[in-house]
N, C-alpha and C. Protein backbone atom coordinates (compact mmCIF):
# COMPACT_ATOMS: atom_id res chain seq x y z
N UNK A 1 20.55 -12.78 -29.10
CA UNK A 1 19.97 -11.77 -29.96
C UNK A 1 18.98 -10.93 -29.16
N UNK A 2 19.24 -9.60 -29.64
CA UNK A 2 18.33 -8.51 -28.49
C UNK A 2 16.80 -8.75 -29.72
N UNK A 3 15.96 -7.66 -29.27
CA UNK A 3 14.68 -7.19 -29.85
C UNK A 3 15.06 -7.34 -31.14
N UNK A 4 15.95 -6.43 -31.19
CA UNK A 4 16.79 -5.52 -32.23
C UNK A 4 17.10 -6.45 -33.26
N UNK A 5 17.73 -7.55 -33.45
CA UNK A 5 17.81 -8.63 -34.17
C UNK A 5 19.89 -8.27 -34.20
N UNK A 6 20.49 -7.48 -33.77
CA UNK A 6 21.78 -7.81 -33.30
C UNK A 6 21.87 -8.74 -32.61
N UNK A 7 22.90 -9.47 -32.23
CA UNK A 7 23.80 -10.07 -31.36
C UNK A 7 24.49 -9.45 -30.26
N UNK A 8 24.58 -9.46 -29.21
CA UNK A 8 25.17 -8.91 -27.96
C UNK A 8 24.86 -9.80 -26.56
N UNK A 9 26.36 -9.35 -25.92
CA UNK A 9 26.04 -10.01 -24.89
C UNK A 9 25.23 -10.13 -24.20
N UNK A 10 24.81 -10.88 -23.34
CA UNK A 10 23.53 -10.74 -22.35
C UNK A 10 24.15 -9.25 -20.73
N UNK A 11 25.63 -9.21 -20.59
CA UNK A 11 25.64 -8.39 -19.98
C UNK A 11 25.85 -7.22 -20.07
N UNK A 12 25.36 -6.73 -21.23
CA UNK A 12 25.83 -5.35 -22.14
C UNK A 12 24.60 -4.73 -21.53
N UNK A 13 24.35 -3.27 -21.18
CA UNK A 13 23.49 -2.61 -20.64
C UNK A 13 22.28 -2.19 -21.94
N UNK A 14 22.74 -2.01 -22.90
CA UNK A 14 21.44 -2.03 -23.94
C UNK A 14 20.97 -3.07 -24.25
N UNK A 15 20.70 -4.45 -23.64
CA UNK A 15 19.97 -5.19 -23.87
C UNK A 15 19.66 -5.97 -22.25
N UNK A 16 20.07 -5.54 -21.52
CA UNK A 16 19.82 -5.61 -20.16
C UNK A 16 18.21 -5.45 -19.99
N UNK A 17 17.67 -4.43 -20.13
CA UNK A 17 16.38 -3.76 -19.86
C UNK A 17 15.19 -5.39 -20.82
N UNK A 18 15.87 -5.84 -21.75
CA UNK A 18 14.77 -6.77 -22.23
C UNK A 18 15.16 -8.66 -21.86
N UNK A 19 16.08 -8.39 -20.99
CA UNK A 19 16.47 -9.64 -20.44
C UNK A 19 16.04 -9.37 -19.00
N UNK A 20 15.79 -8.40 -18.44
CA UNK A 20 15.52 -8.89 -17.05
C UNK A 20 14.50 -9.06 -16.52
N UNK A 21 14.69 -10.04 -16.00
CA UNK A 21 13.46 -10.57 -14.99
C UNK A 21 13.27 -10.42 -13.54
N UNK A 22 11.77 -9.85 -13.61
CA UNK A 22 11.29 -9.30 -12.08
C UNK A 22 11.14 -10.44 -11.70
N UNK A 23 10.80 -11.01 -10.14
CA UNK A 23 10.29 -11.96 -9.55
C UNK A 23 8.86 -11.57 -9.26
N UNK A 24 7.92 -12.67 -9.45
CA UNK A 24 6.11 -12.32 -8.79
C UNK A 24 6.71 -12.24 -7.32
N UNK A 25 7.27 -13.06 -6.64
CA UNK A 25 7.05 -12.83 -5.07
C UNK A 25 7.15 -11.41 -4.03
N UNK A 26 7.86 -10.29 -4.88
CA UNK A 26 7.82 -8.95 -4.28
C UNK A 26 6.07 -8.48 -4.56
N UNK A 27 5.42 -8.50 -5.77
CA UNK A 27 4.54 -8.26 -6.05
C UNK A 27 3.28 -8.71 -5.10
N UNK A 28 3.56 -10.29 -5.01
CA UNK A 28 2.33 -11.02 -4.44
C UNK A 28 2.50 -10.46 -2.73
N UNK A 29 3.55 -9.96 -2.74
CA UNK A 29 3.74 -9.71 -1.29
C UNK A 29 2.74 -8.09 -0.68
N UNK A 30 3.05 -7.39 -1.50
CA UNK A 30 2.68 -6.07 -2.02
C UNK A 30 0.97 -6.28 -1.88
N UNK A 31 0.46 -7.06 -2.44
CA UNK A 31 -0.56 -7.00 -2.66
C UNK A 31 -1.63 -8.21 -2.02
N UNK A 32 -1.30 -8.55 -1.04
CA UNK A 32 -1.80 -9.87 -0.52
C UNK A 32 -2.96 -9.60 0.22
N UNK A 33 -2.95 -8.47 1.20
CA UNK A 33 -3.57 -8.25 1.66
C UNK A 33 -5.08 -7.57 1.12
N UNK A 34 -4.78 -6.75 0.08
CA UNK A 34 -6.26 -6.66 -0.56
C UNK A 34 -6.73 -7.84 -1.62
N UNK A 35 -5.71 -8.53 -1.75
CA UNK A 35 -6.31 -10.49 -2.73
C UNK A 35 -6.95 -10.69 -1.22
N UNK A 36 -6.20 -11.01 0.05
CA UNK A 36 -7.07 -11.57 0.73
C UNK A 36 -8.44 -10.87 1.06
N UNK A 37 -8.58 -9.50 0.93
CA UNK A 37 -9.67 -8.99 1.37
C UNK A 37 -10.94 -9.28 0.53
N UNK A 38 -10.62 -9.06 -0.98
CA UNK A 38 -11.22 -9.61 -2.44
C UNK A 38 -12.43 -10.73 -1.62
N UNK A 39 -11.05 -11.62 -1.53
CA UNK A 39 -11.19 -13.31 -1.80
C UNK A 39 -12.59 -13.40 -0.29
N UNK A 40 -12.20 -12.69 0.99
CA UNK A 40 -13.52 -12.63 1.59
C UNK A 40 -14.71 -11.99 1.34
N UNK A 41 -14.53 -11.02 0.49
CA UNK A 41 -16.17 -10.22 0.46
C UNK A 41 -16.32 -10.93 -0.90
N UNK A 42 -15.60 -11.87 -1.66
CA UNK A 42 -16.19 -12.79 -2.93
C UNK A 42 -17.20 -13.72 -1.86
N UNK A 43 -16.38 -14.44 -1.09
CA UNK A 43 -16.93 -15.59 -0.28
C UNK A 43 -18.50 -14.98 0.91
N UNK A 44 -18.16 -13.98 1.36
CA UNK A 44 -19.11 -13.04 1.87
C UNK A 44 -20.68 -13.03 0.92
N UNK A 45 -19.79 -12.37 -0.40
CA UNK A 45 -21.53 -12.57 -1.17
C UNK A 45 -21.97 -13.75 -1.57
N UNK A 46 -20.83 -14.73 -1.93
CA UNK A 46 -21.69 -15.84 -2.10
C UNK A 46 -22.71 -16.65 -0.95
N UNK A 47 -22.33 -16.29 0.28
CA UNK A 47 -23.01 -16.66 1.19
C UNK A 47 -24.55 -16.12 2.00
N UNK A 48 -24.17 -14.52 1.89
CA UNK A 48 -24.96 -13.71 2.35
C UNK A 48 -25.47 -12.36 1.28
N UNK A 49 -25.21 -12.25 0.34
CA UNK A 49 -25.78 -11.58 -0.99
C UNK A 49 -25.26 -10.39 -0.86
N UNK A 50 -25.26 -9.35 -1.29
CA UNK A 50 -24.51 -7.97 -1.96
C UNK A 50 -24.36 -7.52 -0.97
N UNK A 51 -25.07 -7.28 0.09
CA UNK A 51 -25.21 -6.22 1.06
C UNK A 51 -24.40 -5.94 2.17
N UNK A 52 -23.70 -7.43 2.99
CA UNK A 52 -22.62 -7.34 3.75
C UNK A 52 -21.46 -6.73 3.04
N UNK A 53 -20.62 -7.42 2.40
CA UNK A 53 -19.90 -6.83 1.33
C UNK A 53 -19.70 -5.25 1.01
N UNK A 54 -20.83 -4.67 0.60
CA UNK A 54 -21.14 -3.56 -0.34
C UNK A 54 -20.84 -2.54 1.53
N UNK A 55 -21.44 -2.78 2.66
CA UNK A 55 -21.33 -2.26 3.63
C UNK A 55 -20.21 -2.49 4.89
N UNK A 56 -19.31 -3.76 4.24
CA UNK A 56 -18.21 -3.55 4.89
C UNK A 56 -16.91 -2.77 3.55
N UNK A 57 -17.30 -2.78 2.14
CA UNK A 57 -16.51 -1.94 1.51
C UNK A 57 -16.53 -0.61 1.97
N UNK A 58 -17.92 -0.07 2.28
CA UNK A 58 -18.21 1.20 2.45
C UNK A 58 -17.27 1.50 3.56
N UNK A 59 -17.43 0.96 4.68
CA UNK A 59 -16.47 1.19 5.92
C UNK A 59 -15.01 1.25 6.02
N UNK A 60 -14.55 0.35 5.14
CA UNK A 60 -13.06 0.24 4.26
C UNK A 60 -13.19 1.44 4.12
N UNK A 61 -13.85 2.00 3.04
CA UNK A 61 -13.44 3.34 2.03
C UNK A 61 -13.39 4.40 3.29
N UNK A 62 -14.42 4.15 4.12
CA UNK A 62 -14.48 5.96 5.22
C UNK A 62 -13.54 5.54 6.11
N UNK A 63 -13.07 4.44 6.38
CA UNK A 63 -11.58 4.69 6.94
C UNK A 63 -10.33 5.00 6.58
N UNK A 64 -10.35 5.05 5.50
CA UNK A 64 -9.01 4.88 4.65
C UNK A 64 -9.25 6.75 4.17
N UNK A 65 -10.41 7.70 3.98
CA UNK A 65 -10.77 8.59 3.92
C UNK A 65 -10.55 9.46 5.19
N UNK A 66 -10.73 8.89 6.77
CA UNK A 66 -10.22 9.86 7.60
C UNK A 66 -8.89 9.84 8.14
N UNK A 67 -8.38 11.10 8.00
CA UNK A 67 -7.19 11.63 7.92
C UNK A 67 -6.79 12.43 9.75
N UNK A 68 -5.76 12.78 9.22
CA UNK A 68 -5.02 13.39 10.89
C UNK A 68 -4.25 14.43 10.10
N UNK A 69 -3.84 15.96 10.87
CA UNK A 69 -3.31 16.91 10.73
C UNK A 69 -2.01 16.21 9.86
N UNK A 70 -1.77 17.21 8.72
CA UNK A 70 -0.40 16.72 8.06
C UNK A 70 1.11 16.50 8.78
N UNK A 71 1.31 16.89 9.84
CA UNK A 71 1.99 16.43 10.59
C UNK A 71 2.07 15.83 11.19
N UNK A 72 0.91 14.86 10.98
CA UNK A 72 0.58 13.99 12.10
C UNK A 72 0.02 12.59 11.35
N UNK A 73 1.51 11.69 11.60
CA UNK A 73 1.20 10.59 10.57
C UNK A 73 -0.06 9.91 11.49
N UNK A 74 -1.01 8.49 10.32
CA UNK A 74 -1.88 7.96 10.68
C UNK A 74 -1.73 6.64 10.78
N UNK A 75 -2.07 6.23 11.87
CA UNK A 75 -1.96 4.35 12.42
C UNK A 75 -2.69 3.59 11.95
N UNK A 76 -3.26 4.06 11.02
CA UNK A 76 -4.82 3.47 10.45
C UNK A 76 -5.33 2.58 11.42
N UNK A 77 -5.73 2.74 12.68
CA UNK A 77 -6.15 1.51 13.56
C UNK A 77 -7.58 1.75 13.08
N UNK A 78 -8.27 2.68 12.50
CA UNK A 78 -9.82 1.95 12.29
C UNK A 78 -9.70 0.86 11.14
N UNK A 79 -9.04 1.29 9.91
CA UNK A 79 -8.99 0.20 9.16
C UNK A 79 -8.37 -1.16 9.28
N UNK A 80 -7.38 -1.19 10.59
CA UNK A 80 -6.47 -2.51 11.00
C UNK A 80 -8.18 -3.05 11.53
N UNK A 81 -8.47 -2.23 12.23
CA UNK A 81 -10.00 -3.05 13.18
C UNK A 81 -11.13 -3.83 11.99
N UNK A 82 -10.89 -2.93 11.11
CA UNK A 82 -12.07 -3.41 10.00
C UNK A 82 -11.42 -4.96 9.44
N UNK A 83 -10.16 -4.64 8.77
CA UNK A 83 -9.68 -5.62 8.60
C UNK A 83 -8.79 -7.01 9.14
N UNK A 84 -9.43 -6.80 10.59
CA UNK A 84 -8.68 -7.80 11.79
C UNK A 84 -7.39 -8.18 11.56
N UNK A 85 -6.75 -6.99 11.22
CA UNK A 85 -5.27 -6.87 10.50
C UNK A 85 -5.11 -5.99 12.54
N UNK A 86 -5.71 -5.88 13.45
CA UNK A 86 -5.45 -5.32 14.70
C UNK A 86 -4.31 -6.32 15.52
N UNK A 87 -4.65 -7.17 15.61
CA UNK A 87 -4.02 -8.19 16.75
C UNK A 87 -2.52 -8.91 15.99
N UNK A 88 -2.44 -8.46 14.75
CA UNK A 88 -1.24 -9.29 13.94
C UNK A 88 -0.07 -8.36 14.20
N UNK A 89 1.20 -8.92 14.30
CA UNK A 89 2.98 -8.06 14.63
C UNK A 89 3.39 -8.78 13.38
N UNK A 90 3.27 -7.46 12.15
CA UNK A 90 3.96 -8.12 11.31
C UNK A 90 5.45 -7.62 11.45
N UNK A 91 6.69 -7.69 10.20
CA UNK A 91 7.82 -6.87 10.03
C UNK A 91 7.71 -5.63 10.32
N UNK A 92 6.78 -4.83 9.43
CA UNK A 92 6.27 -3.12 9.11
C UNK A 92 6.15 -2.46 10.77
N UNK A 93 5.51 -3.53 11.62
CA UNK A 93 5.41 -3.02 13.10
C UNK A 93 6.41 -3.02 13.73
N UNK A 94 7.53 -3.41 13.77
CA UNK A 94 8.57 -3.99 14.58
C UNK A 94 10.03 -2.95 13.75
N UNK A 95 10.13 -3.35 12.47
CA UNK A 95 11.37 -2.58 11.73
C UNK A 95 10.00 -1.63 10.32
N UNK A 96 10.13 -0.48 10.75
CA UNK A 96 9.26 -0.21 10.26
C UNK A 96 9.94 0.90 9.16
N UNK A 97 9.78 1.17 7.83
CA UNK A 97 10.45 1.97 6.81
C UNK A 97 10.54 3.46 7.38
N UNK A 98 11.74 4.11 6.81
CA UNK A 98 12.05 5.19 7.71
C UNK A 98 11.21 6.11 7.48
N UNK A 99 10.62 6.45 6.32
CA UNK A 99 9.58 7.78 6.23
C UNK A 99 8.51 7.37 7.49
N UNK A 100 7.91 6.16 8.16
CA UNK A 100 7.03 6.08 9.55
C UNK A 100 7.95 6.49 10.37
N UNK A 101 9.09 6.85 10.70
CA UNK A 101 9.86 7.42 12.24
C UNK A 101 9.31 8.29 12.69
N UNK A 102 9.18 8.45 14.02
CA UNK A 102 8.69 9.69 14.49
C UNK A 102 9.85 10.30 14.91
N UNK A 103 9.20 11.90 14.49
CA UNK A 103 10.20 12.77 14.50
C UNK A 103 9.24 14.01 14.12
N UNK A 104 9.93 14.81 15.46
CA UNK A 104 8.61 16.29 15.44
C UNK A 104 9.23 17.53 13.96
N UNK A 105 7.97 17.60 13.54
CA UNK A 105 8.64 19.10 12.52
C UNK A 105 7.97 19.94 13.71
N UNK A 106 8.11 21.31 12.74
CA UNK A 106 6.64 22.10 12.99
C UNK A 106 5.82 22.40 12.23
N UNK A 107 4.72 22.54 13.56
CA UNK A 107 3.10 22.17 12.72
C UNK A 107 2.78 23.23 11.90
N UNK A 108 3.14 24.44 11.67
CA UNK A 108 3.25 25.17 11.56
C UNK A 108 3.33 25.58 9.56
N UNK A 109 4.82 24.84 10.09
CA UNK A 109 5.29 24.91 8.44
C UNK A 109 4.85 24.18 7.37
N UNK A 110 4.34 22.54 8.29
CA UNK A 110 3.81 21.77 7.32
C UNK A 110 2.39 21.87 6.97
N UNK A 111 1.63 22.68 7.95
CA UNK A 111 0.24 22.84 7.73
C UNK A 111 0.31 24.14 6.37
N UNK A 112 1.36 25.12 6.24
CA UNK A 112 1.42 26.31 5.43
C UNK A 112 1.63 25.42 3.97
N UNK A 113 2.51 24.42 4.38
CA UNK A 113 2.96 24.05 2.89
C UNK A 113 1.76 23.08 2.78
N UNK A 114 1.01 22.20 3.19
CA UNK A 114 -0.04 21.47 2.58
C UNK A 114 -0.77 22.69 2.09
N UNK A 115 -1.29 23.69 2.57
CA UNK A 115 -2.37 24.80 2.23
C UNK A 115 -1.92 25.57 0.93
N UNK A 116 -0.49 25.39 0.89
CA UNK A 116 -0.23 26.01 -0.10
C UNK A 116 0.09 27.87 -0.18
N UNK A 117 0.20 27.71 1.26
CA UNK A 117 0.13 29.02 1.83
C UNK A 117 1.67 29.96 2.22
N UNK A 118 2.75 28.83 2.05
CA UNK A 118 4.03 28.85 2.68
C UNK A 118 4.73 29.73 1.49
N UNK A 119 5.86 30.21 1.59
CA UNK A 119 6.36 31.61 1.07
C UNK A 119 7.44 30.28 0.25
């Protein structure tokens, strides 16, 4: 029985959408790295009080804030440094998703179209 209070198969496409199940492990994967970051500046203040914390968030935020010409993707190595995420070879480094490929445009066109300036 769907929502609906019909009967239908479980592989019928209108009742698909309320039978399926996501897995947590794509999720927890997704997001591990700022649980782990959490879980140290929790442990951070309990040890050393607001202020480490509050001033290594700050540094988080102004790295993640400076940017590189729109054509010009960013390695985030200040924030890998902040987050001693520097010295680790994960998957992402090695087989890395195709929108990171390098591959030249011109600077030209993409600086007109971020500006909003392009015809």
């Amino acid at each position: 029985m769907c929502a609906s209070g019909r009967a239908v198969l479980p592989a019928e496409l209108n009742c698909f959408s309320e039978l399926a199940h996501t897995h947590r492990l794509p999720d927890s994967r997704l997001f591990y790295e700022d649980h782990k970051f959490h879980t140290n500046m929790q442990m951070l203040r309990n040890r050393d009080g607001l202020g480490p914390p509050l001033k290594r968030g700050m540094e988080r935020f102004a790295a993640r804030q400076t940017g590189r010409l729109p054509f010009l993707r960013s390695s985030n190595l200040m924030e890998h440094v902040l987050t001693g995420r520097l010295e680790d070879i994960s998957f992402e480094d090695v087989l890395s998703q195709p929108q990171h490929d390098e591959h030249l445009h011109q600077p030209h066109i993409i600086v007109e179209r971020a500006m909003g300036i392009s015809l």
